[in-house]
N, C-alpha and C. Protein backbone atom coordinates (compact mmCIF):
# COMPACT_ATOMS: atom_id res chain seq x y z
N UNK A 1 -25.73 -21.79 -26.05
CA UNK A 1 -26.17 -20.45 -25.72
C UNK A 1 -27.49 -20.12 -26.40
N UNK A 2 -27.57 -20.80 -27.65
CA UNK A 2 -29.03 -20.56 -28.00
C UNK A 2 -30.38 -20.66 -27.65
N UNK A 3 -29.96 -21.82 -26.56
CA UNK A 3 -31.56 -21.88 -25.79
C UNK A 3 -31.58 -20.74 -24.58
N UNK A 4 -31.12 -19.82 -24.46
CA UNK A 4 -31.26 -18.81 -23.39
C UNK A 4 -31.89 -17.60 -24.11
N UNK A 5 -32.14 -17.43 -25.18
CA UNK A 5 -32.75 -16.49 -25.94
C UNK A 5 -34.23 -16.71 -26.53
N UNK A 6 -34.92 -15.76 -26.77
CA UNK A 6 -36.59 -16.01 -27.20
C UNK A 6 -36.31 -14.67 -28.49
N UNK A 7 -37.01 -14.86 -29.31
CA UNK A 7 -37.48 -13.90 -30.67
C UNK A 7 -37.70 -12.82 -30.22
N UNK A 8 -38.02 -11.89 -30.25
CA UNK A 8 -38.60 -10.46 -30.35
C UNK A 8 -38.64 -9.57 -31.79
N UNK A 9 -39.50 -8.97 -32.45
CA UNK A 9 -39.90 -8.66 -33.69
C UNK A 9 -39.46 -7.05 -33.51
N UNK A 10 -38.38 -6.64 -33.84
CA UNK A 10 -38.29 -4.91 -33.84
C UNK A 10 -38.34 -4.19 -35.36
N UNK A 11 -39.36 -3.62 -35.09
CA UNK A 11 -39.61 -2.67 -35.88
C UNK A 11 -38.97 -1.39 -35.37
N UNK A 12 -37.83 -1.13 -36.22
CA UNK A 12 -36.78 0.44 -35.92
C UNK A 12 -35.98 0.81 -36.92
N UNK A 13 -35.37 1.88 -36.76
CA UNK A 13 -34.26 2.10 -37.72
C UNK A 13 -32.43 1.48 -37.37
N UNK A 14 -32.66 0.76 -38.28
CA UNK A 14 -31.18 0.05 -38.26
C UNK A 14 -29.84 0.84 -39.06
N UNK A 15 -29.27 0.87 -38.32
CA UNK A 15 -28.03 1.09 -38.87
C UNK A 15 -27.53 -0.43 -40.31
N UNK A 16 -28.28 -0.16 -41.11
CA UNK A 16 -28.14 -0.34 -42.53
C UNK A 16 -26.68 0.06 -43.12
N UNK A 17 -26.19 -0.71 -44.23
CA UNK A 17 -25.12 -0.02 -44.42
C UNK A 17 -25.18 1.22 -45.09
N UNK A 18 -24.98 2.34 -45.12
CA UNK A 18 -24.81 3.58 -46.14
C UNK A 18 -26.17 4.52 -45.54
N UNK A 19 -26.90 3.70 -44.58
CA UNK A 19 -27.84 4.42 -43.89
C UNK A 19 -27.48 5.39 -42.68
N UNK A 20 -28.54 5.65 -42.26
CA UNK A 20 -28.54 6.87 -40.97
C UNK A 20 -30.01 6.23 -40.54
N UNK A 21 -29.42 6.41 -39.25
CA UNK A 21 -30.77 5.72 -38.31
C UNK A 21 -32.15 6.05 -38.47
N UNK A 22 -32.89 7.51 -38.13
CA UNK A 22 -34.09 7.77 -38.19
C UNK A 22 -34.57 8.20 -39.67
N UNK A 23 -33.78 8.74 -40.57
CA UNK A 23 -33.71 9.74 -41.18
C UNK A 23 -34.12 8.40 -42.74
N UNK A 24 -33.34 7.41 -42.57
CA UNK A 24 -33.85 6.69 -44.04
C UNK A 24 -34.86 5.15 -43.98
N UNK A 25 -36.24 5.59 -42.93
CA UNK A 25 -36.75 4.59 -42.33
C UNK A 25 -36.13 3.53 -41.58
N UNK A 26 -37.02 2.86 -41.27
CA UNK A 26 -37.12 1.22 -41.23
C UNK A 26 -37.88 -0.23 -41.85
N UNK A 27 -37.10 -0.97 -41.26
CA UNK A 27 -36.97 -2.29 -41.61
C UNK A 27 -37.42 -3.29 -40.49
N UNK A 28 -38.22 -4.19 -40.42
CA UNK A 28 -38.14 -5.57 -39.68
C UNK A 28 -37.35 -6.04 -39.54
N UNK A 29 -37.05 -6.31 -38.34
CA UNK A 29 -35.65 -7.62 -37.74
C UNK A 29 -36.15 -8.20 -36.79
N UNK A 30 -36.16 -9.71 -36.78
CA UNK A 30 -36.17 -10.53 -35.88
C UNK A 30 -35.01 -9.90 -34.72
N UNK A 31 -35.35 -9.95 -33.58
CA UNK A 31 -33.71 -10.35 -32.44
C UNK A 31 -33.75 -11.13 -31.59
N UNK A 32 -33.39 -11.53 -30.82
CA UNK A 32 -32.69 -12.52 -30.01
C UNK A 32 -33.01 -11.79 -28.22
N UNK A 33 -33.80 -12.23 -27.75
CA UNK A 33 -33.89 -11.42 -26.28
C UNK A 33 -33.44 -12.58 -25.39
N UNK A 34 -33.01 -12.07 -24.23
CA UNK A 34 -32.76 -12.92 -23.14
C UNK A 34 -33.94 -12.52 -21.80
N UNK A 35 -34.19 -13.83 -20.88
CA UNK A 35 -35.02 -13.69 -20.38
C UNK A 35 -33.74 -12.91 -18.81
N UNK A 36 -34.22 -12.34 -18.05
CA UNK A 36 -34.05 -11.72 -16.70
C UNK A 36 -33.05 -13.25 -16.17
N UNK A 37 -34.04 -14.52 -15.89
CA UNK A 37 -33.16 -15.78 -15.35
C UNK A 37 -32.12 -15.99 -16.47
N UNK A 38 -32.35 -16.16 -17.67
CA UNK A 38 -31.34 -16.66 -18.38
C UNK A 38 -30.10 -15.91 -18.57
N UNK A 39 -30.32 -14.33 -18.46
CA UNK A 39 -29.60 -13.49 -17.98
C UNK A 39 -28.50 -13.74 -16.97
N UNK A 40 -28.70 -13.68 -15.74
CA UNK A 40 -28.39 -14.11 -14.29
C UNK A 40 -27.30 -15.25 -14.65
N UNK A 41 -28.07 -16.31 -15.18
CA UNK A 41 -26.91 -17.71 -15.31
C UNK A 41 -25.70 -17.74 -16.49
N UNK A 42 -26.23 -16.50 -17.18
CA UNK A 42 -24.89 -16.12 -18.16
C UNK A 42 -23.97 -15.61 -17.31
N UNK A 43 -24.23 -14.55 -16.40
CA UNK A 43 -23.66 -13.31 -16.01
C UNK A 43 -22.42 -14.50 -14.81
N UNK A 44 -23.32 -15.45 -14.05
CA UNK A 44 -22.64 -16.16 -12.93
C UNK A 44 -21.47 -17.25 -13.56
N UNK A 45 -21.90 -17.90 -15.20
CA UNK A 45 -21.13 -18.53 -15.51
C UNK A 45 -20.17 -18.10 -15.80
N UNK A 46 -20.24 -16.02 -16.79
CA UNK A 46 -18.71 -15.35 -17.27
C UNK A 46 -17.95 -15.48 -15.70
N UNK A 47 -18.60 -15.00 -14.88
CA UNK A 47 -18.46 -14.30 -13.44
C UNK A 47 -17.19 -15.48 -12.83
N UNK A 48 -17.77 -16.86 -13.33
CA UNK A 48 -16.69 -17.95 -12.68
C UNK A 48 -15.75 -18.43 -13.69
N UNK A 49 -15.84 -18.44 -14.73
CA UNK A 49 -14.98 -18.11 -15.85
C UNK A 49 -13.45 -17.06 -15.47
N UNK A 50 -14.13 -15.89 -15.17
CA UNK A 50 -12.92 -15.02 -14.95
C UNK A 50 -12.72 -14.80 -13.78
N UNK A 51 -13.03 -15.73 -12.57
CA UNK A 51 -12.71 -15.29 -11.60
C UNK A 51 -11.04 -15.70 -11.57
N UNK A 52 -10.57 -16.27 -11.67
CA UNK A 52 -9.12 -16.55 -11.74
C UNK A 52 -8.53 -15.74 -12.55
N UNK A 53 -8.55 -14.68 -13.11
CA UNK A 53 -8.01 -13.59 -14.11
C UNK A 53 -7.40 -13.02 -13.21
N UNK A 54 -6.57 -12.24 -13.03
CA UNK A 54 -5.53 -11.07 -12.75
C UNK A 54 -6.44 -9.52 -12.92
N UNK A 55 -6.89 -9.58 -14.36
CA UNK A 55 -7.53 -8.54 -14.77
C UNK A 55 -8.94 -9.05 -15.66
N UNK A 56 -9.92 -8.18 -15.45
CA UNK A 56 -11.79 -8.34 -16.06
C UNK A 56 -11.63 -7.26 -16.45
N UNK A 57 -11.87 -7.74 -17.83
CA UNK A 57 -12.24 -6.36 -19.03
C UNK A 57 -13.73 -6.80 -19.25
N UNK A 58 -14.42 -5.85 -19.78
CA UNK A 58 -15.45 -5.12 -20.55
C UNK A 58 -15.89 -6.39 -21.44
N UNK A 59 -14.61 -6.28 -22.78
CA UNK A 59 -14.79 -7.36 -23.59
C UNK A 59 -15.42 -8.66 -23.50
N UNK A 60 -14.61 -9.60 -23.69
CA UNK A 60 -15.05 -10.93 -22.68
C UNK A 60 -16.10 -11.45 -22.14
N UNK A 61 -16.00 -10.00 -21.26
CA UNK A 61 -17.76 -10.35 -20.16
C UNK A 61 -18.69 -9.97 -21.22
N UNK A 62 -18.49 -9.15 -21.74
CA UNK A 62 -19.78 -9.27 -22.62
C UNK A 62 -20.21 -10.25 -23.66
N UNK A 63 -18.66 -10.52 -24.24
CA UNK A 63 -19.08 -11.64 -25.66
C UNK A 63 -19.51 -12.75 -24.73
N UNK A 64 -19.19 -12.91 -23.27
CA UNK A 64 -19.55 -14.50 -22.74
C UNK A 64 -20.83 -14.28 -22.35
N UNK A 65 -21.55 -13.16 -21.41
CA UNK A 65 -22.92 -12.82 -21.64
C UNK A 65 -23.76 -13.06 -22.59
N UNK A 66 -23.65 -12.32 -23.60
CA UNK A 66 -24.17 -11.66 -25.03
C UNK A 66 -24.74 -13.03 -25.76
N UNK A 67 -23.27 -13.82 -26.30
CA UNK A 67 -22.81 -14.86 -27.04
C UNK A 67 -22.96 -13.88 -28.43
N UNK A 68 -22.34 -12.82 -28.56
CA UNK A 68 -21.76 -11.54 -29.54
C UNK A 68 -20.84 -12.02 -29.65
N UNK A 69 -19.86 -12.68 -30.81
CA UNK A 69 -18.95 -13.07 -31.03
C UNK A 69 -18.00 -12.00 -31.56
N UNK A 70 -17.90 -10.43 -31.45
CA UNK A 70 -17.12 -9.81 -31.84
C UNK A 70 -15.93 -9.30 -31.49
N UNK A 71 -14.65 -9.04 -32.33
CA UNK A 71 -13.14 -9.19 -31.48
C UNK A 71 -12.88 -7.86 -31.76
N UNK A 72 -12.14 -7.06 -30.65
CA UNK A 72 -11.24 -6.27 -30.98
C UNK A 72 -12.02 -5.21 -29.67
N UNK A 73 -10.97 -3.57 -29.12
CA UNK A 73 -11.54 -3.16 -28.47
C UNK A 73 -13.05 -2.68 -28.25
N UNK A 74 -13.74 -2.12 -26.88
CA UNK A 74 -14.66 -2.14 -27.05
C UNK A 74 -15.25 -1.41 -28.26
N UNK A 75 -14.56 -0.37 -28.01
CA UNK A 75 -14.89 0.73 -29.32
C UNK A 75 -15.34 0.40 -30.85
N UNK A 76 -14.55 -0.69 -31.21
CA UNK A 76 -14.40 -1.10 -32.33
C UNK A 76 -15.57 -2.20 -32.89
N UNK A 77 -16.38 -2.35 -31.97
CA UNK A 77 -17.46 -3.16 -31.49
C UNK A 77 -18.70 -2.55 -32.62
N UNK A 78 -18.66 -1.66 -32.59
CA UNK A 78 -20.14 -0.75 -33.78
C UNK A 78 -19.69 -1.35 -35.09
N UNK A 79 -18.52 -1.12 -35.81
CA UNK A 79 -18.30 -1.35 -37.11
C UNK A 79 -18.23 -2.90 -37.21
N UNK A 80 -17.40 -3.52 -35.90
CA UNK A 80 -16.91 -5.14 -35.80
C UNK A 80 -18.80 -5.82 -35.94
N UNK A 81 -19.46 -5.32 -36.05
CA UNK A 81 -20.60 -5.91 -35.90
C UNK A 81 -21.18 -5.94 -37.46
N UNK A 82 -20.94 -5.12 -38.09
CA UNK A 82 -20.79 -5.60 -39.29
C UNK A 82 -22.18 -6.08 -40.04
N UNK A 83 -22.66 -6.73 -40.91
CA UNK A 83 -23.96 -7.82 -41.34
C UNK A 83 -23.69 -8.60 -40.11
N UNK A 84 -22.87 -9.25 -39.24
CA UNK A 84 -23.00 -10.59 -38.58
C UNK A 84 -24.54 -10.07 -37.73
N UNK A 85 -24.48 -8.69 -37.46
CA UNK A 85 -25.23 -8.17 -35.87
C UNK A 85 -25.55 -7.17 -36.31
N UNK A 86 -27.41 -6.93 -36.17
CA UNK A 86 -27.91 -5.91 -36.59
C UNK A 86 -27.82 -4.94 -35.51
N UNK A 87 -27.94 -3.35 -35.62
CA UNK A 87 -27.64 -2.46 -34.83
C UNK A 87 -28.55 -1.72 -34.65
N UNK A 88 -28.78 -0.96 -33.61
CA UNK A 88 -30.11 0.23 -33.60
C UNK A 88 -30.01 0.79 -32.20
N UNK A 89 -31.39 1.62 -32.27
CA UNK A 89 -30.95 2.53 -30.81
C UNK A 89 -32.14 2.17 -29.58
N UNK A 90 -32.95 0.46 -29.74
CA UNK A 90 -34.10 0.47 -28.97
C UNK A 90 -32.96 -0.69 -28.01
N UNK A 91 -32.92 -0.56 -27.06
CA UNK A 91 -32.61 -1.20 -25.73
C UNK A 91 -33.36 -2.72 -25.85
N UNK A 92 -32.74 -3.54 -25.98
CA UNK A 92 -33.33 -5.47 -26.02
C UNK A 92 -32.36 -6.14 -24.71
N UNK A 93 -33.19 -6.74 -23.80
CA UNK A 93 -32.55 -7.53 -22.94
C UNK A 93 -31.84 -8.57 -23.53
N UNK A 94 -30.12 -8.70 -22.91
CA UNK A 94 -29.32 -9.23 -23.70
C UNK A 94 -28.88 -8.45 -25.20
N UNK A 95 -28.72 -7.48 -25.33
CA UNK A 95 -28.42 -6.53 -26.63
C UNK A 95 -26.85 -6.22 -25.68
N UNK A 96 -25.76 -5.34 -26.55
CA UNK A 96 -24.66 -5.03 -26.23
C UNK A 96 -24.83 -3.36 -26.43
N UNK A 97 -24.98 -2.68 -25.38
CA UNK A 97 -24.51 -1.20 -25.44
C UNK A 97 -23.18 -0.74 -25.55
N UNK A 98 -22.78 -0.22 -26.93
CA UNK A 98 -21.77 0.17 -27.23
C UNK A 98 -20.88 1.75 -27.03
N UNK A 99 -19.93 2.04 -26.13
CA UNK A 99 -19.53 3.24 -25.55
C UNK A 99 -18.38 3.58 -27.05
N UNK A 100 -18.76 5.12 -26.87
CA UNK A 100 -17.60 4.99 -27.76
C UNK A 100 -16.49 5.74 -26.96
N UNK A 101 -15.31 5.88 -27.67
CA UNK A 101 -14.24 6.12 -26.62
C UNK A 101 -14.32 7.27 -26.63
N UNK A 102 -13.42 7.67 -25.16
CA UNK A 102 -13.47 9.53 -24.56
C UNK A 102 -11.77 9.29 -24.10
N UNK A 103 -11.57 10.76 -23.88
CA UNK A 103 -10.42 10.73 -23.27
C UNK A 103 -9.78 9.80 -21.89
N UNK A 104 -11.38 9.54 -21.29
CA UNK A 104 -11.18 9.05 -19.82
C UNK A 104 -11.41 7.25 -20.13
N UNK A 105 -11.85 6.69 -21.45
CA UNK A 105 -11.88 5.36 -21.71
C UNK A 105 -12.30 5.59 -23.08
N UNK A 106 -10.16 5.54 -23.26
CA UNK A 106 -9.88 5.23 -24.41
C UNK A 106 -10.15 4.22 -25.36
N UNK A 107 -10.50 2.56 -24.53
CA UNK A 107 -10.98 1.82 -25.28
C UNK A 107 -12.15 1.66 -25.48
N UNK A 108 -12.98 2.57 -25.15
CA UNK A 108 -15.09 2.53 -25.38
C UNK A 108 -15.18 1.43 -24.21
N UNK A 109 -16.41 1.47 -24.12
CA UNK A 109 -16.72 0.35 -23.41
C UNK A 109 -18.21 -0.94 -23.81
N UNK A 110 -18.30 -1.52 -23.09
CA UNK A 110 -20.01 -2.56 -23.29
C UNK A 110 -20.15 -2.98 -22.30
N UNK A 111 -21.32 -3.12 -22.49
CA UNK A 111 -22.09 -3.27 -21.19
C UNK A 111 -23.32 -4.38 -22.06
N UNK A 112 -23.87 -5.04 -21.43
CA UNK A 112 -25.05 -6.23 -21.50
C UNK A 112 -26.12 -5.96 -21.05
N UNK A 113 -27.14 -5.69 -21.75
CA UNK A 113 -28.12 -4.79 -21.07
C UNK A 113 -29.28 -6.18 -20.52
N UNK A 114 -29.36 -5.85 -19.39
CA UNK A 114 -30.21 -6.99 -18.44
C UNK A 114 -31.70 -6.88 -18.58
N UNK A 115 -32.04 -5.13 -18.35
CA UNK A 115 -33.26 -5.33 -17.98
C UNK A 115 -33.86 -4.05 -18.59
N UNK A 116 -34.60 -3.44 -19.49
CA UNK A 116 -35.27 -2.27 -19.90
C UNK A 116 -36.40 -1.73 -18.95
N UNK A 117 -36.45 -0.62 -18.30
CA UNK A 117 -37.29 -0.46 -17.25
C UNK A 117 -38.49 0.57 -17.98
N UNK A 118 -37.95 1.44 -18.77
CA UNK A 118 -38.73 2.50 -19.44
C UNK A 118 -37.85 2.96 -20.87
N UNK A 119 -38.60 3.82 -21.29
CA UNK A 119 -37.65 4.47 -22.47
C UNK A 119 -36.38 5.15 -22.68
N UNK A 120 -36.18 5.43 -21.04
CA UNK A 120 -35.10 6.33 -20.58
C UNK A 120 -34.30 5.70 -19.79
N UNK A 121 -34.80 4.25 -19.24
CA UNK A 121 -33.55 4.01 -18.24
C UNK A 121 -33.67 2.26 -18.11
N UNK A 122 -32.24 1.67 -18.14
CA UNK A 122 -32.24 0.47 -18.63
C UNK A 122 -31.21 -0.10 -17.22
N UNK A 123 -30.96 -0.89 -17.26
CA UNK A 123 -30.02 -2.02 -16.03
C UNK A 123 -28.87 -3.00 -16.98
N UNK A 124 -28.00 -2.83 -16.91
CA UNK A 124 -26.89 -3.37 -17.66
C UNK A 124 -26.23 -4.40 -16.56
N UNK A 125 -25.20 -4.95 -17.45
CA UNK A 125 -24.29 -6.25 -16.53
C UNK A 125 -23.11 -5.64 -17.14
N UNK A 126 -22.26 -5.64 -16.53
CA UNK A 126 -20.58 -5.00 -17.11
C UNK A 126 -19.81 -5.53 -16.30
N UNK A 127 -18.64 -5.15 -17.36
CA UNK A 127 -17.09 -5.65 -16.10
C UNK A 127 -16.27 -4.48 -16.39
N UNK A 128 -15.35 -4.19 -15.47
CA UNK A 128 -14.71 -2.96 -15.33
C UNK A 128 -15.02 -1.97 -15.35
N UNK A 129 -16.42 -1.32 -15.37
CA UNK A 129 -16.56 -0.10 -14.99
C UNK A 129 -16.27 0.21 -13.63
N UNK A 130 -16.40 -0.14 -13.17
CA UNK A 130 -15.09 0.03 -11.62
C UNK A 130 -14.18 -0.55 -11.79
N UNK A 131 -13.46 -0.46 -11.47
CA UNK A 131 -12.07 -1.24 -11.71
C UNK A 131 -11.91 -2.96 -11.14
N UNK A 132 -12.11 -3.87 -12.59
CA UNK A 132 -11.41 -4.74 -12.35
C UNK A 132 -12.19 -6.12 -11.54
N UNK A 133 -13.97 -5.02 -11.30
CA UNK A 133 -15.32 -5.88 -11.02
C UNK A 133 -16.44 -6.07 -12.06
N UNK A 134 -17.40 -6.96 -11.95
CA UNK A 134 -18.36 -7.17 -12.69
C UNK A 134 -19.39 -6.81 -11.82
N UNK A 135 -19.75 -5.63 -12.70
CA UNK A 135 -21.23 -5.12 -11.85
C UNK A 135 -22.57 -5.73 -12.16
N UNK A 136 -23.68 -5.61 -11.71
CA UNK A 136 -25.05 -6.44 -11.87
C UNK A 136 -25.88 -5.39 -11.69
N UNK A 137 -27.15 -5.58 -12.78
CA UNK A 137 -28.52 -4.40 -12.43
C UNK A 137 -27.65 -2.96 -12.27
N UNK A 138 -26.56 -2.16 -13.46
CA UNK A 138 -26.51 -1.35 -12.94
C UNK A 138 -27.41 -0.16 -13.52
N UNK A 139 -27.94 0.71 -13.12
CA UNK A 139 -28.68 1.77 -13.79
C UNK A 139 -28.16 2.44 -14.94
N UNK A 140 -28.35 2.32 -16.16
CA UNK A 140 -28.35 3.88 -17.01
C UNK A 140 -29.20 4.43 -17.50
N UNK A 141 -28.86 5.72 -17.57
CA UNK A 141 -29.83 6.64 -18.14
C UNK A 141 -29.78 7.39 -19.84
N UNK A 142 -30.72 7.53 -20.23
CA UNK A 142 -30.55 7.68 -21.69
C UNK A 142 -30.59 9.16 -21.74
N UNK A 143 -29.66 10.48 -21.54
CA UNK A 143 -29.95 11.72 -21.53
C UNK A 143 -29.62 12.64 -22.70
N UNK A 144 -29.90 11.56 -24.06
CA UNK A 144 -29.56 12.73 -25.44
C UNK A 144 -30.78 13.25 -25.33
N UNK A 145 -30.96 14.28 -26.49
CA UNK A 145 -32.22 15.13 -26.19
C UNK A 145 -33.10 14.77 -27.19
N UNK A 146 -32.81 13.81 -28.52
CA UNK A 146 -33.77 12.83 -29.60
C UNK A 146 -34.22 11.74 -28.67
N UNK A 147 -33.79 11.47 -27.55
CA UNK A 147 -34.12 10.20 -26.67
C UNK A 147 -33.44 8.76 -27.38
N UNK A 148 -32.73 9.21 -28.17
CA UNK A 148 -31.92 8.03 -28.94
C UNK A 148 -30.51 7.30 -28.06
N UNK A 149 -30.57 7.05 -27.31
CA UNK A 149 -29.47 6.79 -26.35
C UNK A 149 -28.10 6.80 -27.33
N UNK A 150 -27.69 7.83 -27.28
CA UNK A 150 -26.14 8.30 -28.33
C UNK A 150 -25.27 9.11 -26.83
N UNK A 151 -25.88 9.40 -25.84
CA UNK A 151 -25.85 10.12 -24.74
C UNK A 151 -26.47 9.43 -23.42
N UNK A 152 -25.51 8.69 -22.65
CA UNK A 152 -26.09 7.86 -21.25
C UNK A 152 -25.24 8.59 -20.22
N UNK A 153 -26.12 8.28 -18.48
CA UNK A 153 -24.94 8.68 -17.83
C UNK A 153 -25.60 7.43 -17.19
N UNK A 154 -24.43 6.85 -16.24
CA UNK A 154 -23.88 5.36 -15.70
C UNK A 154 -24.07 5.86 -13.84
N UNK A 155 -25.05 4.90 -13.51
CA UNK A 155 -24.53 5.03 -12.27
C UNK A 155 -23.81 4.26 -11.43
N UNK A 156 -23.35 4.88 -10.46
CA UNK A 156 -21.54 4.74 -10.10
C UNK A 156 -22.00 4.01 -8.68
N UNK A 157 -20.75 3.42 -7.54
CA UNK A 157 -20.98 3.01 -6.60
C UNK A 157 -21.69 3.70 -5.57
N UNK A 158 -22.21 4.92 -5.59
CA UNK A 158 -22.38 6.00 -4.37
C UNK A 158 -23.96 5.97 -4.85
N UNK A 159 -24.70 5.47 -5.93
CA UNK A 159 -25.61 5.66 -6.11
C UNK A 159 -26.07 7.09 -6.88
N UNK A 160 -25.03 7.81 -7.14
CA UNK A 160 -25.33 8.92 -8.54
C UNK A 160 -24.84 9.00 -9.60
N UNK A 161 -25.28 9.39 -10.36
CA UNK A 161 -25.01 9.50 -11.65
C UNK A 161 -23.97 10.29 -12.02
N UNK A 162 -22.78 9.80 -12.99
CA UNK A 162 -21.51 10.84 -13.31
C UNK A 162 -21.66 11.24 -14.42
N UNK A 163 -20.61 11.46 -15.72
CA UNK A 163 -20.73 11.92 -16.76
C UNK A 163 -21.14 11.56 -17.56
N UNK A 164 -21.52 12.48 -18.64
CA UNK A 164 -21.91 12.10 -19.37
C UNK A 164 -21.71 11.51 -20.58
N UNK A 165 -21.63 9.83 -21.20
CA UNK A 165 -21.31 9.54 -22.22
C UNK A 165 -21.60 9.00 -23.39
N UNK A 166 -20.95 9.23 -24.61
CA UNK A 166 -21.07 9.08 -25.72
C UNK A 166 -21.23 7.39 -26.32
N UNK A 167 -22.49 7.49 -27.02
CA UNK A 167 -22.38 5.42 -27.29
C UNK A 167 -23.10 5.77 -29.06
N UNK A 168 -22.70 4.47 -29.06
CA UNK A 168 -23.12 4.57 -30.53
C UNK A 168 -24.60 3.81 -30.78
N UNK A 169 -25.01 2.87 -29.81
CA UNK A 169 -26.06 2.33 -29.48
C UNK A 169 -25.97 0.91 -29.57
N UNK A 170 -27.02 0.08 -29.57
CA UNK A 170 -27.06 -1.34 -29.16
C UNK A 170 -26.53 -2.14 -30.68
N UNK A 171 -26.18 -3.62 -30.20
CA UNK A 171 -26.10 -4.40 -31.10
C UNK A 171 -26.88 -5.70 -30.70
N UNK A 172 -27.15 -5.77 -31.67
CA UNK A 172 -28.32 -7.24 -31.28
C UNK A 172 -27.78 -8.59 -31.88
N UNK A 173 -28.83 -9.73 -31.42
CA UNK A 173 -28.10 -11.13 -32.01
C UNK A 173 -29.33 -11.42 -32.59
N UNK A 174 -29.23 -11.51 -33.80
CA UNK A 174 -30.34 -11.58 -34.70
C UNK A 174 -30.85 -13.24 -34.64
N UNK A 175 -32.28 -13.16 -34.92
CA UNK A 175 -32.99 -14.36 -34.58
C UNK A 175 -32.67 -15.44 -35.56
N UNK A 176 -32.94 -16.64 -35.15
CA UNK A 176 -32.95 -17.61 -36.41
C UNK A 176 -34.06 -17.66 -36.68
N UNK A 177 -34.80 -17.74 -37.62
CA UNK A 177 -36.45 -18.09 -38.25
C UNK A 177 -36.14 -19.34 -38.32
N UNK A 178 -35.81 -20.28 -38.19
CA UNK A 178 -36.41 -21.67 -38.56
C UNK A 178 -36.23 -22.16 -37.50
């Protein structure tokens, strides 16, 4: 999985431990980007992977996307990331957008973010946000009002946008330097 990724140098505020995102600077981090193709041949390999499943969760598709090795529901995904996976709120192709849970998805969700189009609106790869499919290129929108994506709305099969939800923000796969 490592040769599907290239470096990228982010300068942002990381969720540090004992930190707060904007408020106690930043730090340099190498991350881990995926290219658009290398993307695609992750997404087709989870895609035939689980096609023989019964049921496609969220999970899974993303750690097999991602190559985010983190366990447990989606939700649990911000803290499960731990030192292994640095965290922040700038959108990286191949990064994991983390949902946190609502009454209507109790287990949070993730999504694989494919493609960054602008500051406000990105293209993800997911499974089960419809029930039980793996979607491709789907639109979200970043509508908190810091522009910190803590607040997305998802668009749905009809081509509009539904509610509005709560994420804690991306997790990245930090680079190797050598």
């Amino acid at each position: 999985m490592a040769g599907f990724f290239g470096r990228v140098l982010l300068v942002l505020s990381l969720a540090l431990p004992g930190a707060a995102f904007a408020d106690e600077g930043a730090r340099q981090v190498y991350v881990e980007q995926m290219t658009r193709d290398d993307l695609r041949v992750a997404v087709h390999d989870a895609t035939q992977d689980m096609r023989h499943l019964r049921r496609i969760w969220c999970v899974p598709f993303a750690r097999a996307v991602s190559g985010i090795e983190i366990k447990g529901n989606a939700w649990t995904w911000w803290e499960g990331a731990g030192r292994d996976y640095p965290k922040g709120r700038m959108p990286v192709a191949g990064s994991v957008l983390t949902f946190r849970k609502t009454n209507k998805m109790p287990m949070g969700h993730v999504a694989v973010v494919s493609h960054v189009v602008d500051s406000r609106r990105i293209l993800v790869d997911q499974a089960n946000w419809e029930r039980n499919r793996i979607t491709t290129d789907t639109m979200v929108i970043d509508v908190s009002e810091k522009n910190d994506w803590s607040q997305v709305r998802v668009q749905n099969r009809y081509n509009s946008f539904g509610a509005v939800y709560p994420t804690y923000g991306f997790i990245y796969r930090a680079a190797s330097l050598s």
